[in-house]
C-alpha atoms as a PDB file:
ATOM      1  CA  UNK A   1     -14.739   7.797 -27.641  1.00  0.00           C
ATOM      2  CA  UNK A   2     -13.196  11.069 -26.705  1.00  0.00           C
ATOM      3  CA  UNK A   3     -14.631  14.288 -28.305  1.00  0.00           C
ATOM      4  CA  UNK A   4     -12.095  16.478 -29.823  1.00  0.00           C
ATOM      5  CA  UNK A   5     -13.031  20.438 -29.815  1.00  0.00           C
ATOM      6  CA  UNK A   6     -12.430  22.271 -33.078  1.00  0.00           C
ATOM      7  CA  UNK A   7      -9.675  24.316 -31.056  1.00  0.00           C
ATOM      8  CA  UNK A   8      -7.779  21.659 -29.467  1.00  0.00           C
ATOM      9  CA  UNK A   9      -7.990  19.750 -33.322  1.00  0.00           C
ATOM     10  CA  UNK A  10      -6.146  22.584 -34.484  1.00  0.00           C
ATOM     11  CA  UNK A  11      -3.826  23.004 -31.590  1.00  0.00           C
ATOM     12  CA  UNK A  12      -3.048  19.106 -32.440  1.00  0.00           C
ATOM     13  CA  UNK A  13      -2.560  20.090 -36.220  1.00  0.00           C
ATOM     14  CA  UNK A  14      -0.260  23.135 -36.180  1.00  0.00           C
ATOM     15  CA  UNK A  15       2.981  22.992 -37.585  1.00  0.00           C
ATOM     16  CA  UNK A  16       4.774  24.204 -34.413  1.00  0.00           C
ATOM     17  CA  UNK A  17       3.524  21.967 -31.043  1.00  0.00           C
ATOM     18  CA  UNK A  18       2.693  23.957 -28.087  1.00  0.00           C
ATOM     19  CA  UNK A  19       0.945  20.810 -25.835  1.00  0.00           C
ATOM     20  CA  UNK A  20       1.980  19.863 -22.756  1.00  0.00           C
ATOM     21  CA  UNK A  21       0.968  17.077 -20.194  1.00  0.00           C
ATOM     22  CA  UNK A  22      -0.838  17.478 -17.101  1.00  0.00           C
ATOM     23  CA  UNK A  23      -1.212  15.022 -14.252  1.00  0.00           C
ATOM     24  CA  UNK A  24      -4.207  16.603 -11.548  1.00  0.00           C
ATOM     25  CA  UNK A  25      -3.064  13.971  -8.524  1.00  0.00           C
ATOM     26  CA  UNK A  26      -5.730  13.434  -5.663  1.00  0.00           C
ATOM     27  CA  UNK A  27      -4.437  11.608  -2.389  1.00  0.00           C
ATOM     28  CA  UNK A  28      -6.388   9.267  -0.352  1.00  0.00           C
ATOM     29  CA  UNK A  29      -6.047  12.116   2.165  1.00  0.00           C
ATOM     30  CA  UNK A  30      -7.954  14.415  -0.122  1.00  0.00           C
ATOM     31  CA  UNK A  31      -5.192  16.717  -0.612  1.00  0.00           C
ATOM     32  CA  UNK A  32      -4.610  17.282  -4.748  1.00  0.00           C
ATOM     33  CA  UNK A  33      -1.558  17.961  -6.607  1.00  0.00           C
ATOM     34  CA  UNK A  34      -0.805  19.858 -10.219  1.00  0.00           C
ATOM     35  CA  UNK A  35       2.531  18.794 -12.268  1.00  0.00           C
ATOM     36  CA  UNK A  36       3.087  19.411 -15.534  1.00  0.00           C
ATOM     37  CA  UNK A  37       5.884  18.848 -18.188  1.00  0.00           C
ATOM     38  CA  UNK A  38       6.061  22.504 -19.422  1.00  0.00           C
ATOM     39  CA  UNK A  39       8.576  24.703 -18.403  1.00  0.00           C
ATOM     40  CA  UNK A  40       6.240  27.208 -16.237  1.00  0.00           C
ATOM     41  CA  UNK A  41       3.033  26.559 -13.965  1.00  0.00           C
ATOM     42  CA  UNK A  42      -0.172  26.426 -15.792  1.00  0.00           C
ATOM     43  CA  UNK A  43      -3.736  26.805 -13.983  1.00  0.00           C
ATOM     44  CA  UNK A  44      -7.123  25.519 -14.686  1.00  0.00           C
ATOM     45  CA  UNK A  45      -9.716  23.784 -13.115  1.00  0.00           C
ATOM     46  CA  UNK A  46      -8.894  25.275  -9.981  1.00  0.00           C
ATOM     47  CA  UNK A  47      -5.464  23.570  -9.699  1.00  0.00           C
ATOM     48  CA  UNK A  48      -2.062  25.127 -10.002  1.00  0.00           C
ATOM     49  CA  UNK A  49       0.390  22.915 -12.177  1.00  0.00           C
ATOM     50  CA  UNK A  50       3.750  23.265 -11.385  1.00  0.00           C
ATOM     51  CA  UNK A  51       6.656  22.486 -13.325  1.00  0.00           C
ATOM     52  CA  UNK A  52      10.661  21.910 -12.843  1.00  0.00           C
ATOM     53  CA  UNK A  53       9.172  18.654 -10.963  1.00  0.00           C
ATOM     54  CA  UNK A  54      10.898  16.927 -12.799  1.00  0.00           C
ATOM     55  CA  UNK A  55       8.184  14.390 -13.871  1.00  0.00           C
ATOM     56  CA  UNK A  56       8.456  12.156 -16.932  1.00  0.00           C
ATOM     57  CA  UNK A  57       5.600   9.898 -18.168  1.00  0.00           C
ATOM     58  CA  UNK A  58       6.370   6.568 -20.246  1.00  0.00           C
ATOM     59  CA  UNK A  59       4.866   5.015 -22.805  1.00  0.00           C
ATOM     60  CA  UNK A  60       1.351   3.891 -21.756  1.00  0.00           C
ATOM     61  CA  UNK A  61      -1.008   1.273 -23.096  1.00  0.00           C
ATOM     62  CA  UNK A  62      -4.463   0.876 -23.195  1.00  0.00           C
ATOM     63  CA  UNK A  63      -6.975  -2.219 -24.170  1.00  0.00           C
ATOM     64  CA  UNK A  64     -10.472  -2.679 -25.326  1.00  0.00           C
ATOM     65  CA  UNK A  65     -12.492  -4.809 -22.853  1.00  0.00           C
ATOM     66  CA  UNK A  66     -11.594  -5.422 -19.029  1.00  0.00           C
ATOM     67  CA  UNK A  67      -8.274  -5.509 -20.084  1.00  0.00           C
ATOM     68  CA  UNK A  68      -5.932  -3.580 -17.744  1.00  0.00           C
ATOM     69  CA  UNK A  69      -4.361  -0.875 -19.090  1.00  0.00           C
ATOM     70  CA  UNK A  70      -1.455   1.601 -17.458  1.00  0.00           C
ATOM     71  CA  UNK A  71       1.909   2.805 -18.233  1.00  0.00           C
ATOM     72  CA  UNK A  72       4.411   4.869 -15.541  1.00  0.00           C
ATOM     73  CA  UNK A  73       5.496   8.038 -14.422  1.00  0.00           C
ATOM     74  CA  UNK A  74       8.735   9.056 -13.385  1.00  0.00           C
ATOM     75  CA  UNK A  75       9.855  11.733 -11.652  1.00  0.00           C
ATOM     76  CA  UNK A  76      12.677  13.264  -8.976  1.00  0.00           C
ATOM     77  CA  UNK A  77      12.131  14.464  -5.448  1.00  0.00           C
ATOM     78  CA  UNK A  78      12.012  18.132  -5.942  1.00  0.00           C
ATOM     79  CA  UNK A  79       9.012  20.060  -4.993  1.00  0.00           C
ATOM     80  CA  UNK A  80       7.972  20.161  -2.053  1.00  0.00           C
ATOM     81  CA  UNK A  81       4.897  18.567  -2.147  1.00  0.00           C
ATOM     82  CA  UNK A  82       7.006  14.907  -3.335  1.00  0.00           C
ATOM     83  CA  UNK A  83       8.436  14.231  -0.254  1.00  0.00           C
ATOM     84  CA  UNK A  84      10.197  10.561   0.553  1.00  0.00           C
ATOM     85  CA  UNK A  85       8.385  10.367   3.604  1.00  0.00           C
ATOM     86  CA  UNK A  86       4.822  10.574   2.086  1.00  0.00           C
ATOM     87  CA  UNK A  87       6.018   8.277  -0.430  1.00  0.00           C
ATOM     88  CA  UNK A  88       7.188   5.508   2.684  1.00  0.00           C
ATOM     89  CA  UNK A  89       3.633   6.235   4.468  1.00  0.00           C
ATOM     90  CA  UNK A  90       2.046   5.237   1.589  1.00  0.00           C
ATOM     91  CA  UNK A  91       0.277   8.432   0.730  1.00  0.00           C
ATOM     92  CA  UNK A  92       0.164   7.866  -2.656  1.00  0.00           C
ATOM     93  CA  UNK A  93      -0.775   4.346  -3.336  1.00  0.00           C
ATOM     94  CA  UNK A  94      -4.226   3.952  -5.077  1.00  0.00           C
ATOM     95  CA  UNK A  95      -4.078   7.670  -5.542  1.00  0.00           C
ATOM     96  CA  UNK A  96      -6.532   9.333  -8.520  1.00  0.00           C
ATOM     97  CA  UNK A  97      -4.203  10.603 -11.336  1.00  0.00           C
ATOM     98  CA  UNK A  98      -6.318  13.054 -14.417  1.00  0.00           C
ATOM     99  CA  UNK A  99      -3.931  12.579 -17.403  1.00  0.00           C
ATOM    100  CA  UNK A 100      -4.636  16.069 -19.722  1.00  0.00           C
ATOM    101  CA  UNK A 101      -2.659  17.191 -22.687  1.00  0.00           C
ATOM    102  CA  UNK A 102      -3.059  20.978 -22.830  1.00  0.00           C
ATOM    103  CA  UNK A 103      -2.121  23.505 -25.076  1.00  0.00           C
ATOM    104  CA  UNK A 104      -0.443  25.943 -22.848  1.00  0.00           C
ATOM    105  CA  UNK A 105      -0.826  29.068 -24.813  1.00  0.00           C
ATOM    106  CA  UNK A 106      -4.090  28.922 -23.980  1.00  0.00           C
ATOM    107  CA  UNK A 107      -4.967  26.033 -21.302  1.00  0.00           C
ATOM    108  CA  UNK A 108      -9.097  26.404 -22.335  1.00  0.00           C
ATOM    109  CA  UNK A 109      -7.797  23.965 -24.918  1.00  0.00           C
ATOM    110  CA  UNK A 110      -6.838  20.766 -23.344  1.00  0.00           C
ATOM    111  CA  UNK A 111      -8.514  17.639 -23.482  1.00  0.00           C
ATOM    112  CA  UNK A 112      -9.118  14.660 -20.671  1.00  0.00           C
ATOM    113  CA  UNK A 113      -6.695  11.655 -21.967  1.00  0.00           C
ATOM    114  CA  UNK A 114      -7.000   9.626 -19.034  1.00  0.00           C
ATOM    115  CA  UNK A 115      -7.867   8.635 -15.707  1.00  0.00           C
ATOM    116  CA  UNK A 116      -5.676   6.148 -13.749  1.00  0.00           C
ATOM    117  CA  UNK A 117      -4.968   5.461  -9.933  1.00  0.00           C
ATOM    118  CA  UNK A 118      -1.321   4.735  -8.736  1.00  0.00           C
ATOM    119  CA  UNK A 119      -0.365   1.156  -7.895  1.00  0.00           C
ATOM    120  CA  UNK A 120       3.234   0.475  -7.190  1.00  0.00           C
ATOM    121  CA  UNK A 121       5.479   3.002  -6.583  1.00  0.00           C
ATOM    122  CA  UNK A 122       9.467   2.349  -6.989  1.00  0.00           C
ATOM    123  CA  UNK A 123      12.120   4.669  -5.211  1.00  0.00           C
ATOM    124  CA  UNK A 124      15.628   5.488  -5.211  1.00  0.00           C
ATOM    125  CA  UNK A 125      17.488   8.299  -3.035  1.00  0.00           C
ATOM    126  CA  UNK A 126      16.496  11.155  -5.562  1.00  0.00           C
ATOM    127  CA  UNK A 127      13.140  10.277  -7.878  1.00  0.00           C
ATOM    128  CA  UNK A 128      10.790   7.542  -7.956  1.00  0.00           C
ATOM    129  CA  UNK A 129       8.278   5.903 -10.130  1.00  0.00           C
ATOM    130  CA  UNK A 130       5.036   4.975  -9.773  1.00  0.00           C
ATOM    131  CA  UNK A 131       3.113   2.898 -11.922  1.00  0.00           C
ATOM    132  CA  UNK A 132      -0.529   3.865 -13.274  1.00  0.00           C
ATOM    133  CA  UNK A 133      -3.134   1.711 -13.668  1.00  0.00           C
ATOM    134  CA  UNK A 134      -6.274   1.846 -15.610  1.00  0.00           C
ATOM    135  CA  UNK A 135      -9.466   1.927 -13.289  1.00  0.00           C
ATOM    136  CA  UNK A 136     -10.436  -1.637 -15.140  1.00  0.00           C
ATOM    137  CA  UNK A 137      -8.323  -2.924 -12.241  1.00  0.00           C
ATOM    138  CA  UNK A 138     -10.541  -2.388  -9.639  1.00  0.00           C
ATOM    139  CA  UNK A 139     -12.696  -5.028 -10.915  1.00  0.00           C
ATOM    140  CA  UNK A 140      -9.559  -7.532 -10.142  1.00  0.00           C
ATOM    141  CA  UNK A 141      -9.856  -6.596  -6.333  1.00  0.00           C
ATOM    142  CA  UNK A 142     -11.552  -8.345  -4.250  1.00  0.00           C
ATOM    143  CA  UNK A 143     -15.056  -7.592  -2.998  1.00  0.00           C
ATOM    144  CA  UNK A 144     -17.023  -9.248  -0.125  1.00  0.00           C
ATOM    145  CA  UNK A 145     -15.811 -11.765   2.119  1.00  0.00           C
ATOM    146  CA  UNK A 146     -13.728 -14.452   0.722  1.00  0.00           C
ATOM    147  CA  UNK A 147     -14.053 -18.330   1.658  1.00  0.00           C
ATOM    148  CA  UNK A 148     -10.807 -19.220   3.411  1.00  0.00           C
ATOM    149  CA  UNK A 149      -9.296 -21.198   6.272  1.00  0.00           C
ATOM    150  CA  UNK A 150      -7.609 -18.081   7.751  1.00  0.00           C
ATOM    151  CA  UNK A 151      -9.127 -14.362   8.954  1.00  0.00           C
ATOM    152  CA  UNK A 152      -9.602 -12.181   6.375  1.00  0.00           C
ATOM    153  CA  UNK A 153      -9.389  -9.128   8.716  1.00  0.00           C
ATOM    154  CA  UNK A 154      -6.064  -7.131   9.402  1.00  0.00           C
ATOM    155  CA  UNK A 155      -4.818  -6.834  12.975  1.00  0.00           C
ATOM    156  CA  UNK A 156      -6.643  -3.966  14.551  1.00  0.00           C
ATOM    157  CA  UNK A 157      -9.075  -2.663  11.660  1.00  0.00           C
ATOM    158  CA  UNK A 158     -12.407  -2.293  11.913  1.00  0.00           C
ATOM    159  CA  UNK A 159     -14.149  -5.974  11.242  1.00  0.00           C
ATOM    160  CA  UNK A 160     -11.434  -7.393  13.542  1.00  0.00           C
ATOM    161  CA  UNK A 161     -11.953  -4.900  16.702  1.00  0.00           C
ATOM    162  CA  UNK A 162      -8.586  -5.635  18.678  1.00  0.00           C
ATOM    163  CA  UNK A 163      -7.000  -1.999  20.034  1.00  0.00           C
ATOM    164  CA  UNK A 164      -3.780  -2.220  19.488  1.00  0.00           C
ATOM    165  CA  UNK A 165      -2.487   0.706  21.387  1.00  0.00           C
ATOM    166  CA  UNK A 166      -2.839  -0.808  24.784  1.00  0.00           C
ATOM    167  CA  UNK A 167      -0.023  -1.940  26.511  1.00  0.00           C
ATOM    168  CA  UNK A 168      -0.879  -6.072  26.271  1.00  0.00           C
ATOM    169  CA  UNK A 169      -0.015  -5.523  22.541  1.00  0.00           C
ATOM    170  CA  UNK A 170       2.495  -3.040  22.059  1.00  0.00           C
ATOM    171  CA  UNK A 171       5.849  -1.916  24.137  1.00  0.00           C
ATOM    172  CA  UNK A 172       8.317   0.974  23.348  1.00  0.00           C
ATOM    173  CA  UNK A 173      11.849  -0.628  22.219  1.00  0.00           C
ATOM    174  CA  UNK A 174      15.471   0.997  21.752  1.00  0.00           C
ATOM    175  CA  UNK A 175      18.141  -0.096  19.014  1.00  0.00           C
ATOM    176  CA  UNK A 176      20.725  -1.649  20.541  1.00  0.00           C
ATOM    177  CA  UNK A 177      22.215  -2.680  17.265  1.00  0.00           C
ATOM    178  CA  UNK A 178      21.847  -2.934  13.441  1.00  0.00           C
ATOM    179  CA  UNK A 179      23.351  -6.598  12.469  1.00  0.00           C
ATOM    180  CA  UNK A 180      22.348  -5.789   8.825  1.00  0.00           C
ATOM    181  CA  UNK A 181      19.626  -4.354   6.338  1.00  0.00           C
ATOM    182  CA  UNK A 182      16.275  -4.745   7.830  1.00  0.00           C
ATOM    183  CA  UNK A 183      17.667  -7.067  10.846  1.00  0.00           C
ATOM    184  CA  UNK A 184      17.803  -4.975  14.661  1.00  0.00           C
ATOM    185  CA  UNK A 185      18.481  -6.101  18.251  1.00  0.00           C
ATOM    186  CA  UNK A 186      16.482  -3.846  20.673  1.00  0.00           C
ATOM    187  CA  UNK A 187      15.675  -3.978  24.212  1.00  0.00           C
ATOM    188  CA  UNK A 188      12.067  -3.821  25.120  1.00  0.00           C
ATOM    189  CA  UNK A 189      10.262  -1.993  28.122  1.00  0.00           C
ATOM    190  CA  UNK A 190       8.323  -5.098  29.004  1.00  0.00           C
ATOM    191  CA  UNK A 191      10.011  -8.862  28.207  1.00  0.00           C
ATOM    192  CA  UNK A 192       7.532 -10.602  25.698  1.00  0.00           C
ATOM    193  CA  UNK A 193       7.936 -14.256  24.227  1.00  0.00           C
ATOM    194  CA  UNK A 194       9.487 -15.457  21.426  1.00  0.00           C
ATOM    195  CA  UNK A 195       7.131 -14.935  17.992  1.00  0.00           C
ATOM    196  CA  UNK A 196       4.759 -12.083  19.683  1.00  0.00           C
ATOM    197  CA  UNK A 197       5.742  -9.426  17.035  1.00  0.00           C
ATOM    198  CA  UNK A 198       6.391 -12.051  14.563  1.00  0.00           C
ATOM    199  CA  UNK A 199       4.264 -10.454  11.143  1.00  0.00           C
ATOM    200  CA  UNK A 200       3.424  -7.313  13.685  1.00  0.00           C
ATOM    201  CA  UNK A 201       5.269  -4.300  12.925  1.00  0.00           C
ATOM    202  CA  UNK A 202       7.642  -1.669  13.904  1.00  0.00           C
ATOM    203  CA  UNK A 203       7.082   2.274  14.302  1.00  0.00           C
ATOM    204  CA  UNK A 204      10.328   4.456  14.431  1.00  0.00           C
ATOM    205  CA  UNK A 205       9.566   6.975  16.975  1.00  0.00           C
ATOM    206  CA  UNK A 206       9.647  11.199  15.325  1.00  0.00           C
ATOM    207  CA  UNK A 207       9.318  12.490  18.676  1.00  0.00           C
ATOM    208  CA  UNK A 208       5.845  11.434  20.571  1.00  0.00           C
ATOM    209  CA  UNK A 209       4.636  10.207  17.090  1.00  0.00           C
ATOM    210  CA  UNK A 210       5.338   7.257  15.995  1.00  0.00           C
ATOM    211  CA  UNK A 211       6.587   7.038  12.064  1.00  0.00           C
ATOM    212  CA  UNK A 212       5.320   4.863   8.974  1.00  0.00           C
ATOM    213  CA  UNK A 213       5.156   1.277  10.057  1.00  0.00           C
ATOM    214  CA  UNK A 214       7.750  -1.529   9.070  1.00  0.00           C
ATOM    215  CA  UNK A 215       6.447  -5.144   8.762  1.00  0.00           C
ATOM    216  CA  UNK A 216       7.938  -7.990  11.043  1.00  0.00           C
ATOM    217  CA  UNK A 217       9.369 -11.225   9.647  1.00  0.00           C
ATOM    218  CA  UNK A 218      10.442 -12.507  12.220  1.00  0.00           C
ATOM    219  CA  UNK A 219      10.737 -11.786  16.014  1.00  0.00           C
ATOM    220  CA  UNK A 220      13.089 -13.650  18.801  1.00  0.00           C
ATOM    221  CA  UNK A 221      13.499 -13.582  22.077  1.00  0.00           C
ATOM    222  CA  UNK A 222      17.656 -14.288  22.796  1.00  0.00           C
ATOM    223  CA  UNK A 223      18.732 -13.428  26.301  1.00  0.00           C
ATOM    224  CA  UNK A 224      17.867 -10.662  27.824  1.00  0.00           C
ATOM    225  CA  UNK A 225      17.330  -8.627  24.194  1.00  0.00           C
ATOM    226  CA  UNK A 226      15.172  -9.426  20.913  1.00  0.00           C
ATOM    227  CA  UNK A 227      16.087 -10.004  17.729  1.00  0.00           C
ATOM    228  CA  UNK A 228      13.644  -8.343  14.740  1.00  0.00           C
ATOM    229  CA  UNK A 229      13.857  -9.026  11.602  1.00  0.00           C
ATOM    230  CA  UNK A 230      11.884  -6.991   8.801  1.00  0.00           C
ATOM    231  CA  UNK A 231      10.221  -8.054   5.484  1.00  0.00           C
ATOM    232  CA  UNK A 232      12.579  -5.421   3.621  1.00  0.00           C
ATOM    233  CA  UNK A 233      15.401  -3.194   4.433  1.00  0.00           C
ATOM    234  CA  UNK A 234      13.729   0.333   5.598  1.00  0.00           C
ATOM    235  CA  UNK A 235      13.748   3.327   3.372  1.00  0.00           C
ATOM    236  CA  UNK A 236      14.823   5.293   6.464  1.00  0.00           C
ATOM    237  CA  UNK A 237      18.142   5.017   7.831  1.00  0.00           C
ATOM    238  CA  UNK A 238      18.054   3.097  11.402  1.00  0.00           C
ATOM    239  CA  UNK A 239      20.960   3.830  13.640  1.00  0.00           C
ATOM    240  CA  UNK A 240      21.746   2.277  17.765  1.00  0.00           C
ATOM    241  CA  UNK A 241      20.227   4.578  19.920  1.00  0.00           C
ATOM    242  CA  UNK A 242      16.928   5.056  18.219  1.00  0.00           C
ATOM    243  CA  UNK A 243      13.276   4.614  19.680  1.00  0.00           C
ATOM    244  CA  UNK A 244      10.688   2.745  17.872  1.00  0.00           C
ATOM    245  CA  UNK A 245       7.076   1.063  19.069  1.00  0.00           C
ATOM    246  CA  UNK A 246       6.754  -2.545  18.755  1.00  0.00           C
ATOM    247  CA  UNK A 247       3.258  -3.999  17.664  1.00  0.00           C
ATOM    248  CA  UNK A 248       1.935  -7.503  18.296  1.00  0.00           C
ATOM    249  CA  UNK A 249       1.713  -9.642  14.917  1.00  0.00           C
ATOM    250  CA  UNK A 250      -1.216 -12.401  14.208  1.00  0.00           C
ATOM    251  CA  UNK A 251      -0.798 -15.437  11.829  1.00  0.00           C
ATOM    252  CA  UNK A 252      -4.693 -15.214  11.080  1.00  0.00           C
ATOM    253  CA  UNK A 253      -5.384 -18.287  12.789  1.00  0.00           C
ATOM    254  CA  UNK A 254      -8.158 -19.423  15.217  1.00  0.00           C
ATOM    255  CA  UNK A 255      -5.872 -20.256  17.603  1.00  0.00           C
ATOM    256  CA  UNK A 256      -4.545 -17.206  17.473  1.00  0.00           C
ATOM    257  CA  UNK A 257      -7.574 -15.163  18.042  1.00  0.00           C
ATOM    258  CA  UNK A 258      -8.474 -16.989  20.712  1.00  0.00           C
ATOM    259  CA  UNK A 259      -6.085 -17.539  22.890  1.00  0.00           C
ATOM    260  CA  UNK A 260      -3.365 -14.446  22.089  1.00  0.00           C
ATOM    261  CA  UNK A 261      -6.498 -11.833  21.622  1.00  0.00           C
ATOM    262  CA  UNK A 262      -9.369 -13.453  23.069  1.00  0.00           C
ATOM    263  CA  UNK A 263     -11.567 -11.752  19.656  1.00  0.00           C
ATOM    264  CA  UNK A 264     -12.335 -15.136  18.663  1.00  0.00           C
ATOM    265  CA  UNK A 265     -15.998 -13.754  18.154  1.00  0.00           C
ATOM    266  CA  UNK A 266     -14.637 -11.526  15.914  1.00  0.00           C
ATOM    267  CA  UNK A 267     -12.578 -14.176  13.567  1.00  0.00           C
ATOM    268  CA  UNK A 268     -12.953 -14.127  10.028  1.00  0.00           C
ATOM    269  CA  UNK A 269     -12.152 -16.934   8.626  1.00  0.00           C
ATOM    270  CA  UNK A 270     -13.574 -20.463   8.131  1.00  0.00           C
ATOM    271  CA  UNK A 271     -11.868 -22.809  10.108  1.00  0.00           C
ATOM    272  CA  UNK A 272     -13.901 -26.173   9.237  1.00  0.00           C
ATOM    273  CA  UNK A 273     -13.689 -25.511   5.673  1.00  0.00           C
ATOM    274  CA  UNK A 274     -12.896 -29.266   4.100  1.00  0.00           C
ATOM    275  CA  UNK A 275      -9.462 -28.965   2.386  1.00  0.00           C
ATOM    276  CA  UNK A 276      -8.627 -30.598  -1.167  1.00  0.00           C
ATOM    277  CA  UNK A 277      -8.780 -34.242   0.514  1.00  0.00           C
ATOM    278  CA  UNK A 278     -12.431 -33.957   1.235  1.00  0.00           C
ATOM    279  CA  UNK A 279     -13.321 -32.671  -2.214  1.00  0.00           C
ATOM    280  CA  UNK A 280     -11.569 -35.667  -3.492  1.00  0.00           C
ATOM    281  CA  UNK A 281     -12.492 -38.458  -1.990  1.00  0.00           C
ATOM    282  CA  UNK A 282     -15.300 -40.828  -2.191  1.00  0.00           C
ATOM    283  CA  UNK A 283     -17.705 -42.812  -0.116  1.00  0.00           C
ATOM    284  CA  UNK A 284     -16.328 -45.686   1.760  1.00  0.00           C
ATOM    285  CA  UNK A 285     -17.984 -48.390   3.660  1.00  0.00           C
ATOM    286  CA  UNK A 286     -16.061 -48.515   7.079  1.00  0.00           C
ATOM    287  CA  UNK A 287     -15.304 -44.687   6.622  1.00  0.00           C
ATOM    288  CA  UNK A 288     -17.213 -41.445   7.722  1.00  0.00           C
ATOM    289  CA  UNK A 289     -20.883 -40.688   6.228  1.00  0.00           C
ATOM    290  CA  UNK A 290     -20.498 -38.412   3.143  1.00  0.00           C
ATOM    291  CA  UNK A 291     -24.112 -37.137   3.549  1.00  0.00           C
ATOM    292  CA  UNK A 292     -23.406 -33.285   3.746  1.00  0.00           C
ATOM    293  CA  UNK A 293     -23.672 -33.259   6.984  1.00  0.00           C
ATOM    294  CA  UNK A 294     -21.470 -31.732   9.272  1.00  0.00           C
ATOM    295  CA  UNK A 295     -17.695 -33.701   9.474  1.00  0.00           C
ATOM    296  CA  UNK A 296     -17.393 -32.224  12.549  1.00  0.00           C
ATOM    297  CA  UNK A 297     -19.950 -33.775  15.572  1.00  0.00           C
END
């Protein structure tokens, strides 16, 4: 239950409105953001809000229980601090958003309405909108290890241990072409076989740096050249002629791990799970013990 000050009550209560919205934005990266809806920066907290930001918040709902709640936020591409390419690197995603209505002829009266984190954010070529979520969805993510055939580990992080900036597992590429939306021939430094970047990824090259990271469909080896083929067209326009770093892909299999990483120690996964047909079935007297012992030996 939110606590309402006598001074904000009467702010709410006056026959002429002077509240604004407030969104206090904190990055994964640490760095924090003010915008606001009113027509000049406002400060408190230790946070400037700017406005002419051109933000816009939606209608937002909210649930008793474990319910998730949420609503959106739109806005345009303005200030400097919303740039596209933050947005593409994924900056913002699970980002901590303060929701405060404030009066702003006197910002000591404002009051906390909500606190949310960013989930999916949608983008055209001059605003974007990102959807907030209540932090009851947290309890939907998954915690722990989870009991699967495949690893649960992602190609290079820290429970799976491959380095993936040495040469057996990356190469520098050029665009030779752009047959369509998300689909490139390159030419590679070193020749590599047909499915090695397959669910890998591709870095477009900003000088020695390489850029935000575009997931692989699909990768083929035709002639001399490669064909790649993303998951989605890129936000960034690819043209012939341009560099990009190639990273090896990994279907989360123990084959995989073994033989294309050699990290099989470090797999993830349970491969001798028993699949639906062993839960199924029954005891047979010609067929394999069903003593919970091993099905394996």
């Amino acid at each position: 239950m939110r606590t309402v000050s006598p001074e904000f009550a009467a702010a709410l209560q006056g026959d002429a409105t002077t509240l604004c919205r407030c969104w206090r934005l904190v990055r994964r990266d640490g760095a924090t953001m003010g915008f606001t809806d009113h027509d000049r920066d406002l400060a408190f907290g230790g946070v400037t809000y700017k406005a002419a930001t051109g933000l816009d918040a939606a209608q937002a709902e909210s649930s008793l229980g474990f319910s998730v709640g949420g609503g959106d936020v739109q806005g345009a591409l303005l200030d400097g601090g919303l740039v596209d390419a933050d947005l593409n690197a994924g900056l913002y995603d699970d980002a901590s958003v303060e929701i405060w209505m404030v009066d702003w002829s006197n910002v000591a009266r404002r009051m906390l309405l909500d606190v949310a984190t960013i989930g999916e954010v949608r983008r055209t070529e001059f605003s974007f909108a990102a959807e907030l979520r209540s932090i009851a969805h947290r309890f939907d993510q998954e915690r722990g290890r989870q009991f699967q055939r495949g690893c649960s580990a992602d190609l290079g992080d820290a429970s799976c241990g491959v380095a993936m900036d040495t040469p057996q597992y990356t190469t520098l590429c050029a665009v030779l072409a752009v047959e369509s939306d998300g689909v490139l021939r390159v030419e590679t430094a070193s020749p590599f076989e047909t499915g090695y970047f397959t669910r890998g990824a591709l870095a477009l090259l900003d000088g020695a740096a390489p850029g935000p990271r575009l997931a692989i469909k699909t990768h083929d080896r035709i002639g001399e050249h490669d064909r790649i083929v993303l998951w989605g067209a890129p936000t960034t326009s690819i043209a012939a002629g341009a560099q990009a770093k190639l990273f090896a892909g990994c279907d989360k299999s123990p084959e995989a791990c073994r033989g294309k990483f050699g990290n099989i120690v470090n797999f993830r996964g349970f491969p001798h799970m028993p699949g639906n047909d062993v839960v199924v079935a029954y005891p047979k007297a010609n067929g394999a013990p069903m003593d919970g012992g091993s099905l394996y030996r």
